[in-house]
PDB file of N, CA and C in Angstrom:
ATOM      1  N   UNK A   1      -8.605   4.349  13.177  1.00  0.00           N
ATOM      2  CA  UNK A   1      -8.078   5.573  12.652  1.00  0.00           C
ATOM      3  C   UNK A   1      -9.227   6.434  12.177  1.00  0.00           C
ATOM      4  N   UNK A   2      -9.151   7.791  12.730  1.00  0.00           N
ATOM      5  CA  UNK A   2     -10.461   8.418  12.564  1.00  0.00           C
ATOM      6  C   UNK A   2     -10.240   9.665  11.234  1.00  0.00           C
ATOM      7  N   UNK A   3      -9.139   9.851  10.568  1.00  0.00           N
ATOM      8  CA  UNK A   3      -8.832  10.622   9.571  1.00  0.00           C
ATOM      9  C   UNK A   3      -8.748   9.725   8.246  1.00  0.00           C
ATOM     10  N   UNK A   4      -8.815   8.624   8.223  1.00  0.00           N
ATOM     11  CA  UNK A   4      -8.891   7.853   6.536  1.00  0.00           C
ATOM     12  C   UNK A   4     -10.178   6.922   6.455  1.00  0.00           C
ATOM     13  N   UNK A   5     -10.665   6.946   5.527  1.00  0.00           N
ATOM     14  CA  UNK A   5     -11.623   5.973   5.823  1.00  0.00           C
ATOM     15  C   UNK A   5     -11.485   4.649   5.072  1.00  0.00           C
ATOM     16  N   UNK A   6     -11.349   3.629   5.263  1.00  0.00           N
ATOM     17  CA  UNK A   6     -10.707   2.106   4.768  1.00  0.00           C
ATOM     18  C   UNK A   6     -11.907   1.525   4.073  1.00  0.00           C
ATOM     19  N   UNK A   7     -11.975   1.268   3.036  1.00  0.00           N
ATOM     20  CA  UNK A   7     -13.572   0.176   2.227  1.00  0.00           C
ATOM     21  C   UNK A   7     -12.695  -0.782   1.599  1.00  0.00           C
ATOM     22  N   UNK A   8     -13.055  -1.737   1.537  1.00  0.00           N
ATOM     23  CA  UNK A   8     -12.460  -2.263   1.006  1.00  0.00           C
ATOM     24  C   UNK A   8     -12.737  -2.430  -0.682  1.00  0.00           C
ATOM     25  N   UNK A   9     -11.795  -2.848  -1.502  1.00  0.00           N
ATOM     26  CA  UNK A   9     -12.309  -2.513  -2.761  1.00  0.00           C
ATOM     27  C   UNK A   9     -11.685  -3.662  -3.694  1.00  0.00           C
ATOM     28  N   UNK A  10     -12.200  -4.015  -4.706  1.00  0.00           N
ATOM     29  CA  UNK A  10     -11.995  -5.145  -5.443  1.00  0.00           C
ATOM     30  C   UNK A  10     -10.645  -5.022  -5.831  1.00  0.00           C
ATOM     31  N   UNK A  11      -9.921  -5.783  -6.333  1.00  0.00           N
ATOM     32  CA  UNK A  11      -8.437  -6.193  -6.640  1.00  0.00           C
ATOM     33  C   UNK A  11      -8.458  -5.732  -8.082  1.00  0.00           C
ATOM     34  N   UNK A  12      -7.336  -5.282  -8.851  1.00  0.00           N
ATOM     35  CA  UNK A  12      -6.866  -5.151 -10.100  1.00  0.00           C
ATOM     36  C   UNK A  12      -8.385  -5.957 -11.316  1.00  0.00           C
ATOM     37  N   UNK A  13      -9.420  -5.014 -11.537  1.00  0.00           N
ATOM     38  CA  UNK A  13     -10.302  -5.354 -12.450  1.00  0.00           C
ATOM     39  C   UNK A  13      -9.943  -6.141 -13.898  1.00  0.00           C
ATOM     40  N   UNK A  14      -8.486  -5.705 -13.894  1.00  0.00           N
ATOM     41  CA  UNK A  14      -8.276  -6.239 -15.374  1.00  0.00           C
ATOM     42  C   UNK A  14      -6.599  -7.327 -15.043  1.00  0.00           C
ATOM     43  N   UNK A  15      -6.745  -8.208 -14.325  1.00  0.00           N
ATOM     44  CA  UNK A  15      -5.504  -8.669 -14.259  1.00  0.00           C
ATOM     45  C   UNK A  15      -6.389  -9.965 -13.509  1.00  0.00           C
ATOM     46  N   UNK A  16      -5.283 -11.043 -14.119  1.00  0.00           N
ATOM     47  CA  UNK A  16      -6.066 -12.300 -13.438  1.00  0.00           C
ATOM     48  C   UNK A  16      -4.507 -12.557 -12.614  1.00  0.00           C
ATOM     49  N   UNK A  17      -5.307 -12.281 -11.187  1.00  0.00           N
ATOM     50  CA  UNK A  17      -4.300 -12.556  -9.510  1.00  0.00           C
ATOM     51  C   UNK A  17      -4.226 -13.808  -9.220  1.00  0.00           C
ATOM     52  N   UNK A  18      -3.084 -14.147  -9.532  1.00  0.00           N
ATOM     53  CA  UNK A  18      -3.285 -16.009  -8.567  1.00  0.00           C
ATOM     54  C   UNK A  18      -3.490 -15.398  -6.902  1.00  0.00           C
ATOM     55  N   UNK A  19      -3.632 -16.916  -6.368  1.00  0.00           N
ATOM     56  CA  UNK A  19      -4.065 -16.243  -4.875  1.00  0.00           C
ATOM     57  C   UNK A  19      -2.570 -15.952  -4.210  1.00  0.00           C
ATOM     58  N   UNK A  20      -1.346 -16.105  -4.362  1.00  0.00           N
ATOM     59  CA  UNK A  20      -0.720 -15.615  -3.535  1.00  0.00           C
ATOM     60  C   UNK A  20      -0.467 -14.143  -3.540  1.00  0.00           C
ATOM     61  N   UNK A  21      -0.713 -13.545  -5.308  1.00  0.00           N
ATOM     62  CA  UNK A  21      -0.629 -11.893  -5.468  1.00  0.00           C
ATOM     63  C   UNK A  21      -1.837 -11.159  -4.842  1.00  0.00           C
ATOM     64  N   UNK A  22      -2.672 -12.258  -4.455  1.00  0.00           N
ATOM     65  CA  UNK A  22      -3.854 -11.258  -3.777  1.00  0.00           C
ATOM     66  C   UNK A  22      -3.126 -11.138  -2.227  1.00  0.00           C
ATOM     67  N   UNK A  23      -2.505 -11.887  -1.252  1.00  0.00           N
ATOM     68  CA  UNK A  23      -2.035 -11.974  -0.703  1.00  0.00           C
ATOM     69  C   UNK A  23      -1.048 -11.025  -0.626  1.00  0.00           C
ATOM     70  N   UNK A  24      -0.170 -11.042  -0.982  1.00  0.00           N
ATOM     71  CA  UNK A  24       0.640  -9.841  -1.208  1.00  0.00           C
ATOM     72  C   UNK A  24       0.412  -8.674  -0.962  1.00  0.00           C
ATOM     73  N   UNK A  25      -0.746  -8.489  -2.156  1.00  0.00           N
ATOM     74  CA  UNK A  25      -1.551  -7.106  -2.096  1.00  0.00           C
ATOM     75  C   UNK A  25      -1.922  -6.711  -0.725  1.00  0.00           C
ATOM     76  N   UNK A  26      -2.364  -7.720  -0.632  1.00  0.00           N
ATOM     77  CA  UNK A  26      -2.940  -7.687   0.933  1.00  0.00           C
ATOM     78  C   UNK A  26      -2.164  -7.119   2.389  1.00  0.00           C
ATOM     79  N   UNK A  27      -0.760  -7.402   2.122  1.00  0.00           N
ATOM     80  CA  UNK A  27       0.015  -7.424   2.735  1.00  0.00           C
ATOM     81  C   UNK A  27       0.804  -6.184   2.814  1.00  0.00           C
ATOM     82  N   UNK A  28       0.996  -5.850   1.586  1.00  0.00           N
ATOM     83  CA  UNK A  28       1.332  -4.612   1.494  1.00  0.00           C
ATOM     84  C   UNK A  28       0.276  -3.342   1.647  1.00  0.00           C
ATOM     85  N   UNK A  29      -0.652  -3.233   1.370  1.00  0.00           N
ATOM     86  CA  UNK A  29      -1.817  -2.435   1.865  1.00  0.00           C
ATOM     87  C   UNK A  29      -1.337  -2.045   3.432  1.00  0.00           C
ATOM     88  N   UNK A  30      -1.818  -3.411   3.670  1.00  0.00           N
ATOM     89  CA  UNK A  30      -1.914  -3.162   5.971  1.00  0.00           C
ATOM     90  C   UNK A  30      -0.952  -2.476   6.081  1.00  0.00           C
ATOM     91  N   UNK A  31       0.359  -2.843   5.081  1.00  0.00           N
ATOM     92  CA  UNK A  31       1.838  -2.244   5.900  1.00  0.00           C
ATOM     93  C   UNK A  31       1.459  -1.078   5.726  1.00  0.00           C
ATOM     94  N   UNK A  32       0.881   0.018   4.853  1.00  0.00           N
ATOM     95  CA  UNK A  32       0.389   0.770   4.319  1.00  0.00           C
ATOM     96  C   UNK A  32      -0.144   1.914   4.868  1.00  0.00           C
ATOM     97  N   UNK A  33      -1.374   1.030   5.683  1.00  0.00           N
ATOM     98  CA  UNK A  33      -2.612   1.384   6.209  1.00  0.00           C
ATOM     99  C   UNK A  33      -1.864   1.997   7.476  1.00  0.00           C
ATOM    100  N   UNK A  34      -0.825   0.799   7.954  1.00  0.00           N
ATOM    101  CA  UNK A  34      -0.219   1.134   9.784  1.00  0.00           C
ATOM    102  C   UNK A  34       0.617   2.094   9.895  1.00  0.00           C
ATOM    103  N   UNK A  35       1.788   2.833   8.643  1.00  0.00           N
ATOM    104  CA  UNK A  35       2.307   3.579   8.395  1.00  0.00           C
ATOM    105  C   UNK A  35       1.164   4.861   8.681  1.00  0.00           C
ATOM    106  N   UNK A  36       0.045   4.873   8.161  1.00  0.00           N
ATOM    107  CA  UNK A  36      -1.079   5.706   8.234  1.00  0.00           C
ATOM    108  C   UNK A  36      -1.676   5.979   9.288  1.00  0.00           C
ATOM    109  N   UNK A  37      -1.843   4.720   9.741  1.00  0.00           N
ATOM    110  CA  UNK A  37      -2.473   4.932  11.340  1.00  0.00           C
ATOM    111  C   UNK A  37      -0.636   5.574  12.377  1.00  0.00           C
ATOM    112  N   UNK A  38      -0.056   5.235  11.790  1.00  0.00           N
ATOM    113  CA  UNK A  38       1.275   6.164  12.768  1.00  0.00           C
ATOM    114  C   UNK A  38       1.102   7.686  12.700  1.00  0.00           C
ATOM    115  N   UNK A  39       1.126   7.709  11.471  1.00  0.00           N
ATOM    116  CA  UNK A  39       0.523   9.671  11.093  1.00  0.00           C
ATOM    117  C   UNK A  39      -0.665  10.223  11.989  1.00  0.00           C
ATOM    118  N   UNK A  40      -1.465   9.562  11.664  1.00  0.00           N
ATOM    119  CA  UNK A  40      -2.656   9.966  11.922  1.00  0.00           C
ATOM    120  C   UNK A  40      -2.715   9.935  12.988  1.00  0.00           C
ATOM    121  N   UNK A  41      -1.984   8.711  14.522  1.00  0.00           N
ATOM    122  CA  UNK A  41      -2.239   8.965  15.352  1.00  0.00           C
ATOM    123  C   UNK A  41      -1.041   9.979  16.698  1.00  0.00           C
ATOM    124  N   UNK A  42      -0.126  10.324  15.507  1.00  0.00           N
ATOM    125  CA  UNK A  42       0.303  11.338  16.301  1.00  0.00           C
ATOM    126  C   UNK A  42      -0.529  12.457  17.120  1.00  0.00           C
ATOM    127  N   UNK A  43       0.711  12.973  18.135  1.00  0.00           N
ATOM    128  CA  UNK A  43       0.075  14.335  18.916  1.00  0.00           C
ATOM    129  C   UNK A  43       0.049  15.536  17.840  1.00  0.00           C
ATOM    130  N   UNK A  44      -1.339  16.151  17.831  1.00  0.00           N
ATOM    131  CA  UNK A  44      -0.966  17.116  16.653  1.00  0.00           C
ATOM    132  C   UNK A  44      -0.211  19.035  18.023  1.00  0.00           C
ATOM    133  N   UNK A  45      -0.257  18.256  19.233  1.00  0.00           N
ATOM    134  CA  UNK A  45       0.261  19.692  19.552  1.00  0.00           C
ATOM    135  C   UNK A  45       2.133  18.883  19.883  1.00  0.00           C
ATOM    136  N   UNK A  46       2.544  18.374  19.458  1.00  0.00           N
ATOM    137  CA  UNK A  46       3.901  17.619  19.901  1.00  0.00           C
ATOM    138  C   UNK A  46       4.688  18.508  18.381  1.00  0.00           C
ATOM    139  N   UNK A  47       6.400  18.712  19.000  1.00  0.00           N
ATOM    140  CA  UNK A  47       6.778  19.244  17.905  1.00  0.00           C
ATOM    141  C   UNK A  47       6.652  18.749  16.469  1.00  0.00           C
ATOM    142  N   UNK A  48       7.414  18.513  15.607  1.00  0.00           N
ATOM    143  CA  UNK A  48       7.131  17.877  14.387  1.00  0.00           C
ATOM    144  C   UNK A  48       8.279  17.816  14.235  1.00  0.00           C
ATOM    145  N   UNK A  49       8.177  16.024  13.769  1.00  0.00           N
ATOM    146  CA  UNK A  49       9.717  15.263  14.004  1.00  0.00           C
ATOM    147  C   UNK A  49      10.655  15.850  12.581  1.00  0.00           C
ATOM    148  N   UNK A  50      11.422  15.672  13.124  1.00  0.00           N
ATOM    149  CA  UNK A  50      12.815  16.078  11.868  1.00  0.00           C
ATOM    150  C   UNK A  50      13.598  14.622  11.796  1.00  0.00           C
ATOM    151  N   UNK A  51      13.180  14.143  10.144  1.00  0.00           N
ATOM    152  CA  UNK A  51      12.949  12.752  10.245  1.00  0.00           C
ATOM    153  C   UNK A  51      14.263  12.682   8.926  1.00  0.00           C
ATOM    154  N   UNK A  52      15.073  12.337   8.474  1.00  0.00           N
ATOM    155  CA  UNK A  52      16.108  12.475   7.208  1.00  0.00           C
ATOM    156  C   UNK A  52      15.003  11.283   6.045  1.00  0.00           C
ATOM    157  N   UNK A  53      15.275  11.992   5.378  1.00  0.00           N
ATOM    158  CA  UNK A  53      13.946  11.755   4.315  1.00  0.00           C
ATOM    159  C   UNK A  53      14.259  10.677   3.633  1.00  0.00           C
ATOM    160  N   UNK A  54      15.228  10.234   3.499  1.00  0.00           N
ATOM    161  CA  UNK A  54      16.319   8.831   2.609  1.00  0.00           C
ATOM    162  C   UNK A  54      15.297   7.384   3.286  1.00  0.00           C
ATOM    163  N   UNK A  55      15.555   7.495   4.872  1.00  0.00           N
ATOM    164  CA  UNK A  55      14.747   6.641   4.679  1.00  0.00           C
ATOM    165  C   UNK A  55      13.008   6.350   4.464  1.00  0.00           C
ATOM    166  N   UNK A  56      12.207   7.341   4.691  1.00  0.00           N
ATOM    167  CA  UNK A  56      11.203   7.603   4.070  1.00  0.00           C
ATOM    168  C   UNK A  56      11.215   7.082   2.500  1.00  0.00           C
ATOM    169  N   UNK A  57      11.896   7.578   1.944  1.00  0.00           N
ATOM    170  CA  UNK A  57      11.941   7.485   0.321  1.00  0.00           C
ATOM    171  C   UNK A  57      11.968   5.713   0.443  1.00  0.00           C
ATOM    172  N   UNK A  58      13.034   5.381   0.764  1.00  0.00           N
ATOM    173  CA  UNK A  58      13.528   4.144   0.782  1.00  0.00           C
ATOM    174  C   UNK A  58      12.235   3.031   0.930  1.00  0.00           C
ATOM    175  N   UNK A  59      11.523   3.283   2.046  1.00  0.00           N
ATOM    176  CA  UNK A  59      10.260   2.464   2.799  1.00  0.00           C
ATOM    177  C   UNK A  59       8.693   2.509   1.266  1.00  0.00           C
ATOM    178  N   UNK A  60       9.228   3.812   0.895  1.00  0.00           N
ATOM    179  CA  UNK A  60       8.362   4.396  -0.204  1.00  0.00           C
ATOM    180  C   UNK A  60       8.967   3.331  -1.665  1.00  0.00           C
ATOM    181  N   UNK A  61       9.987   3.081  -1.708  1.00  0.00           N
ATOM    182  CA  UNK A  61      10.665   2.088  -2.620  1.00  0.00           C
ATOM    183  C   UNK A  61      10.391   0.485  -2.611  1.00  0.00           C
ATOM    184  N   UNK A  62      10.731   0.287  -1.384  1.00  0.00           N
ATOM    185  CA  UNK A  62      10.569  -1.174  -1.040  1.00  0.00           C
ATOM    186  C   UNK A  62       8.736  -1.357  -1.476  1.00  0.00           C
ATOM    187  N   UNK A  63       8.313  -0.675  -1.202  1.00  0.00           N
ATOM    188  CA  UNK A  63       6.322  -1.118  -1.228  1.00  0.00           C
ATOM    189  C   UNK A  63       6.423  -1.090  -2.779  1.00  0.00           C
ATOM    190  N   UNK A  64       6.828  -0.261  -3.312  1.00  0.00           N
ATOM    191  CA  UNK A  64       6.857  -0.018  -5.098  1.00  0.00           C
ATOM    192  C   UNK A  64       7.240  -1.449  -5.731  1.00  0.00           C
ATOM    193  N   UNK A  65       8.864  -1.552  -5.288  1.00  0.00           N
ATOM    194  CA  UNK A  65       9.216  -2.353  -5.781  1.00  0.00           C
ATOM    195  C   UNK A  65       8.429  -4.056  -5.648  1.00  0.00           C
ATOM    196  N   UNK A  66       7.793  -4.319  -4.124  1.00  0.00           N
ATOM    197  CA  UNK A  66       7.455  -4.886  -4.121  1.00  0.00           C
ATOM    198  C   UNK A  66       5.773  -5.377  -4.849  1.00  0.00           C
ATOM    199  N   UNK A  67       5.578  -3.707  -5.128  1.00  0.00           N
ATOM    200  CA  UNK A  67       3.683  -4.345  -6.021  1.00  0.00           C
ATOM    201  C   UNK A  67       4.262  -4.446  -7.222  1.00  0.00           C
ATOM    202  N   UNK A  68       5.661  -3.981  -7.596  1.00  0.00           N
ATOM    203  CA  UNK A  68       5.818  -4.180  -9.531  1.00  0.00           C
ATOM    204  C   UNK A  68       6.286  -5.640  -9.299  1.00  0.00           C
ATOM    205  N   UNK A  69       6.679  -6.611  -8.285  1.00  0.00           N
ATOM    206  CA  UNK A  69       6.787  -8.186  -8.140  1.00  0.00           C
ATOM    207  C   UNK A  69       5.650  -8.394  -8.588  1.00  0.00           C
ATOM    208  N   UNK A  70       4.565  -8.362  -8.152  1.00  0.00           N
ATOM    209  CA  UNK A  70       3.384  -8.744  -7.463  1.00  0.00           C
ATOM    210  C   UNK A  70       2.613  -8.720  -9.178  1.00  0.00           C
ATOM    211  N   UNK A  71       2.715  -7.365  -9.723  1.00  0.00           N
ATOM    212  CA  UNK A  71       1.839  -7.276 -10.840  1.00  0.00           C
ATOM    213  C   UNK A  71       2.914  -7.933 -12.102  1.00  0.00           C
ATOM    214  N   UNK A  72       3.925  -7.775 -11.479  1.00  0.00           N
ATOM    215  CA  UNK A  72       4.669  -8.519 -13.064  1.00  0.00           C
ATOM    216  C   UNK A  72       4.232 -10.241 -12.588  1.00  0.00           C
ATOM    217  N   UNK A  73       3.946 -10.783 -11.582  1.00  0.00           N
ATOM    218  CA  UNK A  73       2.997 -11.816 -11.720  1.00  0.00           C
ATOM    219  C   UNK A  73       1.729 -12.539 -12.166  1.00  0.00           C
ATOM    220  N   UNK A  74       0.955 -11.334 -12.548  1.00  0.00           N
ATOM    221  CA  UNK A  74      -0.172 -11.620 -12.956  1.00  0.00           C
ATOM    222  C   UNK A  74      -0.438 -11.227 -14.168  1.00  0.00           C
ATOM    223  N   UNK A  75      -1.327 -11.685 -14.940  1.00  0.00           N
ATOM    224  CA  UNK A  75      -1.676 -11.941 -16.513  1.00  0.00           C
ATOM    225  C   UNK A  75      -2.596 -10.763 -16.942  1.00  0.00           C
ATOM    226  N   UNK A  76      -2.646  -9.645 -17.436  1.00  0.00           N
ATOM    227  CA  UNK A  76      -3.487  -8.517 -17.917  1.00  0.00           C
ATOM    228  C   UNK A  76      -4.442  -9.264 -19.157  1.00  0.00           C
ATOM    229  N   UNK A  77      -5.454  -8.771 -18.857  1.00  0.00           N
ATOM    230  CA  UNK A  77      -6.515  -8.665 -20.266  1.00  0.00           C
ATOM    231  C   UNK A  77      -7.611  -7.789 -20.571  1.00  0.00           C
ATOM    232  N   UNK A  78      -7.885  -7.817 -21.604  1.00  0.00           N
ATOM    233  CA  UNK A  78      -9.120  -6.622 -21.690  1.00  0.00           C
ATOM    234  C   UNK A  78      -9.943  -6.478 -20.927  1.00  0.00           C
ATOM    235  N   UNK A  79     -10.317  -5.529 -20.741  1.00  0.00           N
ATOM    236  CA  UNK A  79     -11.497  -5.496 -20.120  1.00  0.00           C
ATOM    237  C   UNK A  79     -13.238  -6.379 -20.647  1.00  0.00           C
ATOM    238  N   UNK A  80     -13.819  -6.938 -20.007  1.00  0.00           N
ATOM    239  CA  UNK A  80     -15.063  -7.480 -21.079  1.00  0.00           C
ATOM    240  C   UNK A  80     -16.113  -6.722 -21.068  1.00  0.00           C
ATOM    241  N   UNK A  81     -16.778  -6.097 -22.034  1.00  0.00           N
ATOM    242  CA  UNK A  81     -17.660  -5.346 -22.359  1.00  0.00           C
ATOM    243  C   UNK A  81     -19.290  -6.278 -22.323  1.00  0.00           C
TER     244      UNK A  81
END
């Protein structure tokens, strides 16, 4: 994909992730990323789809709902100075 640029970047600095929430994370990102690479690799001279937005929202819900699983799994703490 030549319009986003992907780095990868450390996980939640202040939350201790067991390994399956890194996983997760993980998981949900790509779904993320491929939604992105669909945009991005549209025709930009093709009409522009007329898409009913419910389920958009919806797809936009499920990823939410699924990182507030993910972080209500893992343990927050201060930051260490």
């Amino acid at each position: 994909m030549a319009g986003i640029a992907r780095k990868p970047q450390p996980v939640a600095l202040h939350y201790d992730l067991p390994e399956h929430a890194h996983r997760q994370l993980c998981e949900i990102r790509d779904a993320l990323w491929q939604l992105a690479d669909l945009a991005d690799g549209a025709d930009p001279k093709a009409k522009p789809l007329k898409v009913d937005a419910r389920p958009v929202f919806a797809c936009f819900a499920k990823y939410a709902e699924e990182l507030a699983v993910v972080l209500d799994s893992c343990r927050w703490h201060r930051p260490r100075r």
